[in-house]
C-alpha atoms as a PDB file:
ATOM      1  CA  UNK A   1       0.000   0.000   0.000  1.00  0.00           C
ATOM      2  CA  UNK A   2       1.319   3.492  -1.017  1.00  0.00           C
ATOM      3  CA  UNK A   3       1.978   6.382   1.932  1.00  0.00           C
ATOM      4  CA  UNK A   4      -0.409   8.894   1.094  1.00  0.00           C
ATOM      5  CA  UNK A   5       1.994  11.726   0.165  1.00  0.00           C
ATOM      6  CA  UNK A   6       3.045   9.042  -2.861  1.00  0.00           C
ATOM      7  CA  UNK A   7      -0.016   8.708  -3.890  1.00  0.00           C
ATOM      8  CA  UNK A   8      -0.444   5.389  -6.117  1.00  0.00           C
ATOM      9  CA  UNK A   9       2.883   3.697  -7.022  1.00  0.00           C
ATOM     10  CA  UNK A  10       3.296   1.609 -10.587  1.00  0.00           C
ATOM     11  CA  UNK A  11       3.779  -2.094  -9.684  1.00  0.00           C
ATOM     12  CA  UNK A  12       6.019  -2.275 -12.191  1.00  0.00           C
ATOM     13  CA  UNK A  13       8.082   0.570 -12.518  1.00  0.00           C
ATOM     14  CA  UNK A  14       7.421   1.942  -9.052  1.00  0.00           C
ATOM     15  CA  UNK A  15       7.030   5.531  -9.898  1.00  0.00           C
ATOM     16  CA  UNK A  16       3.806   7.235  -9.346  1.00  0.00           C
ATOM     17  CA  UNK A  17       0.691   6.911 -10.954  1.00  0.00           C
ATOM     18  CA  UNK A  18      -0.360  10.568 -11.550  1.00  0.00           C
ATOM     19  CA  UNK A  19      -3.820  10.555 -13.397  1.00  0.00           C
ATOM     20  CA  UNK A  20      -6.211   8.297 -14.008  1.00  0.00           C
ATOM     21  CA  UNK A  21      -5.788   8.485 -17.685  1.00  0.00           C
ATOM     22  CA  UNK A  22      -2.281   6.901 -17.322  1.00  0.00           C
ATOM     23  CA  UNK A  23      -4.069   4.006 -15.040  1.00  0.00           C
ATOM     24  CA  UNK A  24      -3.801   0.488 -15.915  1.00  0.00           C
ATOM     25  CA  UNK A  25      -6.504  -0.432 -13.429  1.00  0.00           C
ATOM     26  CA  UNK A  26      -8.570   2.505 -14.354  1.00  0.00           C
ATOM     27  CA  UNK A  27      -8.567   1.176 -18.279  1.00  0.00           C
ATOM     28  CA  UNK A  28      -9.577  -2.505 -17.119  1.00  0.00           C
ATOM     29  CA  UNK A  29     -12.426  -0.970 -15.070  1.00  0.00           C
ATOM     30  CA  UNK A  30     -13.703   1.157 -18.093  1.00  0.00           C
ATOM     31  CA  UNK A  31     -13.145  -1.716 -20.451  1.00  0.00           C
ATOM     32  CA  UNK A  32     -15.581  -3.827 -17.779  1.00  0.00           C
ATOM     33  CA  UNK A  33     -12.960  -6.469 -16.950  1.00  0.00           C
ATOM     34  CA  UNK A  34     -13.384  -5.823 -13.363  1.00  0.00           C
ATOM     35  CA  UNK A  35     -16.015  -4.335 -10.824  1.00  0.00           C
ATOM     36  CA  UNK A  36     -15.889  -1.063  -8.769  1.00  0.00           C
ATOM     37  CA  UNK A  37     -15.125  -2.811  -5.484  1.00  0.00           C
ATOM     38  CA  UNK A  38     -12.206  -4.300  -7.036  1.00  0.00           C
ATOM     39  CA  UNK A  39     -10.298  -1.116  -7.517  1.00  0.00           C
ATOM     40  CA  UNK A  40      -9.298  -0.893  -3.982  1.00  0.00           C
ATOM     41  CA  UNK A  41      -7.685  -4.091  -4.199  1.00  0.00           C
ATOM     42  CA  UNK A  42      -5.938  -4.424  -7.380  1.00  0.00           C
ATOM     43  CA  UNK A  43      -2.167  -3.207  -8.159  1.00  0.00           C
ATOM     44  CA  UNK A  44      -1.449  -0.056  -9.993  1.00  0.00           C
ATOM     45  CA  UNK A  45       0.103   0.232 -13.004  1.00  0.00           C
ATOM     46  CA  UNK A  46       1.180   2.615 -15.695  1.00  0.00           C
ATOM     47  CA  UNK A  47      -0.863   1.372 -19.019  1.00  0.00           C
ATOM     48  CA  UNK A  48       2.525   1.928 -20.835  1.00  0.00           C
ATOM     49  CA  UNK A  49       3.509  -0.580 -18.185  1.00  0.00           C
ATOM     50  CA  UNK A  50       1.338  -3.542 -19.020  1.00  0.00           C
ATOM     51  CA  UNK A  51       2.510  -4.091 -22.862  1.00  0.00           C
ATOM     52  CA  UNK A  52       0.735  -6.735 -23.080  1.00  0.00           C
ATOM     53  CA  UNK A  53      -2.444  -4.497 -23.506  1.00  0.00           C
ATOM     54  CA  UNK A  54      -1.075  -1.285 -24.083  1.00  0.00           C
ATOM     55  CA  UNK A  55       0.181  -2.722 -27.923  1.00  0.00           C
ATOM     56  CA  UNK A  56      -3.738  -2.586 -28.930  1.00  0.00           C
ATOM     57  CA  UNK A  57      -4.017   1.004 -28.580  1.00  0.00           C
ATOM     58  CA  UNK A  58      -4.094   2.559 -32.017  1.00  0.00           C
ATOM     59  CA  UNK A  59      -4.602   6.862 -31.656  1.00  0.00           C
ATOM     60  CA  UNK A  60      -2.451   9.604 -32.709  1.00  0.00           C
ATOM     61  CA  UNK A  61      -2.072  10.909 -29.129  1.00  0.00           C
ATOM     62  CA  UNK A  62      -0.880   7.531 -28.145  1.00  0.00           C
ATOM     63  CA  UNK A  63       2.631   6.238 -29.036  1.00  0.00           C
ATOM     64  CA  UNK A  64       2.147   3.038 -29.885  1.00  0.00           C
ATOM     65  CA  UNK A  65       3.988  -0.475 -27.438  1.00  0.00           C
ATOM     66  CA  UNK A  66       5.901  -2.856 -28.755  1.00  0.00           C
ATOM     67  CA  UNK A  67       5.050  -6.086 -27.131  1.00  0.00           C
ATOM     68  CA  UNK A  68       8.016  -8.839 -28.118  1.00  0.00           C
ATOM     69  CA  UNK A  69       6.087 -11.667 -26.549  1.00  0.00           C
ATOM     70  CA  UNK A  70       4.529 -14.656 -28.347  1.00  0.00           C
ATOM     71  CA  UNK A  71       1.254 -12.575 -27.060  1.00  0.00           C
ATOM     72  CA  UNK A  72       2.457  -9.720 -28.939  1.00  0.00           C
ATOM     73  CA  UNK A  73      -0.013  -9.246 -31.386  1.00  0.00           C
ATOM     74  CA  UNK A  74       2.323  -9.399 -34.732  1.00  0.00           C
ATOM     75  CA  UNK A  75       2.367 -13.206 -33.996  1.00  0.00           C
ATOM     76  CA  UNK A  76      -1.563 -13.540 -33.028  1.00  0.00           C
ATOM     77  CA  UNK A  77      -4.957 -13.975 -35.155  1.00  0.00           C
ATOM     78  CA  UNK A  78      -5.711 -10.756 -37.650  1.00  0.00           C
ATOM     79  CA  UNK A  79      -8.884 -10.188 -37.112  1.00  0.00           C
ATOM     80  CA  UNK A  80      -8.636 -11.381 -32.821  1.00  0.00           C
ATOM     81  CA  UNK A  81      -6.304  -8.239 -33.168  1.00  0.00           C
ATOM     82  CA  UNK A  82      -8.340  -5.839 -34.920  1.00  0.00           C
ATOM     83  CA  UNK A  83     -11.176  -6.150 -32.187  1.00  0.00           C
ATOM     84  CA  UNK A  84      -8.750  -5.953 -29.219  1.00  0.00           C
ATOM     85  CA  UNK A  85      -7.176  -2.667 -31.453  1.00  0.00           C
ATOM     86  CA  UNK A  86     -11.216  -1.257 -31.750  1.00  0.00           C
ATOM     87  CA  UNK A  87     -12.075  -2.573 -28.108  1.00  0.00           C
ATOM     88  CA  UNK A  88      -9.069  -0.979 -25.849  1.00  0.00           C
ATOM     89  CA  UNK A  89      -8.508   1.966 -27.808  1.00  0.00           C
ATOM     90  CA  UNK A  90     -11.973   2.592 -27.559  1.00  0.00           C
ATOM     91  CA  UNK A  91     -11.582   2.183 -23.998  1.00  0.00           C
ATOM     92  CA  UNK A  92      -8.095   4.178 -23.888  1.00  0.00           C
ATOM     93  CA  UNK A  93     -10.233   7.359 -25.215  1.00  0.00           C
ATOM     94  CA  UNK A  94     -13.202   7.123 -23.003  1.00  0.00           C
ATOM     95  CA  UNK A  95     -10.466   6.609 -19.825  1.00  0.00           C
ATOM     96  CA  UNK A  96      -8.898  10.375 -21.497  1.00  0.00           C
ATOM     97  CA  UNK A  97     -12.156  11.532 -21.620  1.00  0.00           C
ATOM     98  CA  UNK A  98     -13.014  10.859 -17.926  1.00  0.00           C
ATOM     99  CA  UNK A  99     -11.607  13.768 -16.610  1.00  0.00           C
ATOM    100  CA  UNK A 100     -13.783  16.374 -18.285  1.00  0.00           C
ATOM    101  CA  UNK A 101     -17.019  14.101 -18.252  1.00  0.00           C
ATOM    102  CA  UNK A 102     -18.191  15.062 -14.617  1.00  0.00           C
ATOM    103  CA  UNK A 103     -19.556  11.703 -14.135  1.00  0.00           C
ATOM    104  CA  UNK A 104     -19.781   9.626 -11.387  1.00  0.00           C
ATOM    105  CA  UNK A 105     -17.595   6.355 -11.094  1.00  0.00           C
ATOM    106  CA  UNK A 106     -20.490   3.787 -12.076  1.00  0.00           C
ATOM    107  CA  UNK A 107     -20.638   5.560 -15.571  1.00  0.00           C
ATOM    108  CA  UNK A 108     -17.305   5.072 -15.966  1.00  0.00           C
ATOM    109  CA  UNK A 109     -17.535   1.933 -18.272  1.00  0.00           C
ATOM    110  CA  UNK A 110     -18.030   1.382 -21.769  1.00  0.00           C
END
């Protein structure tokens, strides 16, 4: 668990976690692969942190993850990774979005 005054730390690079549009955990939530009262208990991560589903992002404003894995999505299904691309960046914009939405956390989802 992070002091307070560090606010939430990246479990893989350990550096802060400064916005919820950088959050790993935030993007699962809005992409529905987890419920509200999970938040709390899940580890924090940078989404430039977890390659493994950072690589499906496709925007402009997004530079985009190389993920040398046998996972990584050069090696996997064409069309499996065209609707992960469509499905998390989808999710990616609505997490950038967040911010400015004024909405409350159960509308956060997709």
């Amino acid at each position: 668990m992070a002091r307070c005054e560090e606010g939430y730390l990246c479990e893989v690079c350990g550096r802060e976690v400064e916005a919820i549009t950088e959050s790993d955990l935030y993007l699962a939530f809005v992409l529905g692969e987890l419920d509200a009262a999970e938040l709390p208990r899940r580890r924090e991560r940078h989404i430039r942190c977890n390659a493994e589903r950072a690589q499906y992002i496709v925007d402009p404003d997004f530079s985009p993850v190389n993920y040398d894995s046998p996972f990584g999505k050069q090696h996997l299904d064409v069309e499996f990774v065209r609707a992960e691309e469509q499905r998390i960046t989808a999710g990616w914009r609505r997490l950038q979005a967040i911010p400015s939405l004024g909405i409350p956390l159960e509308e956060y989802p997709l």
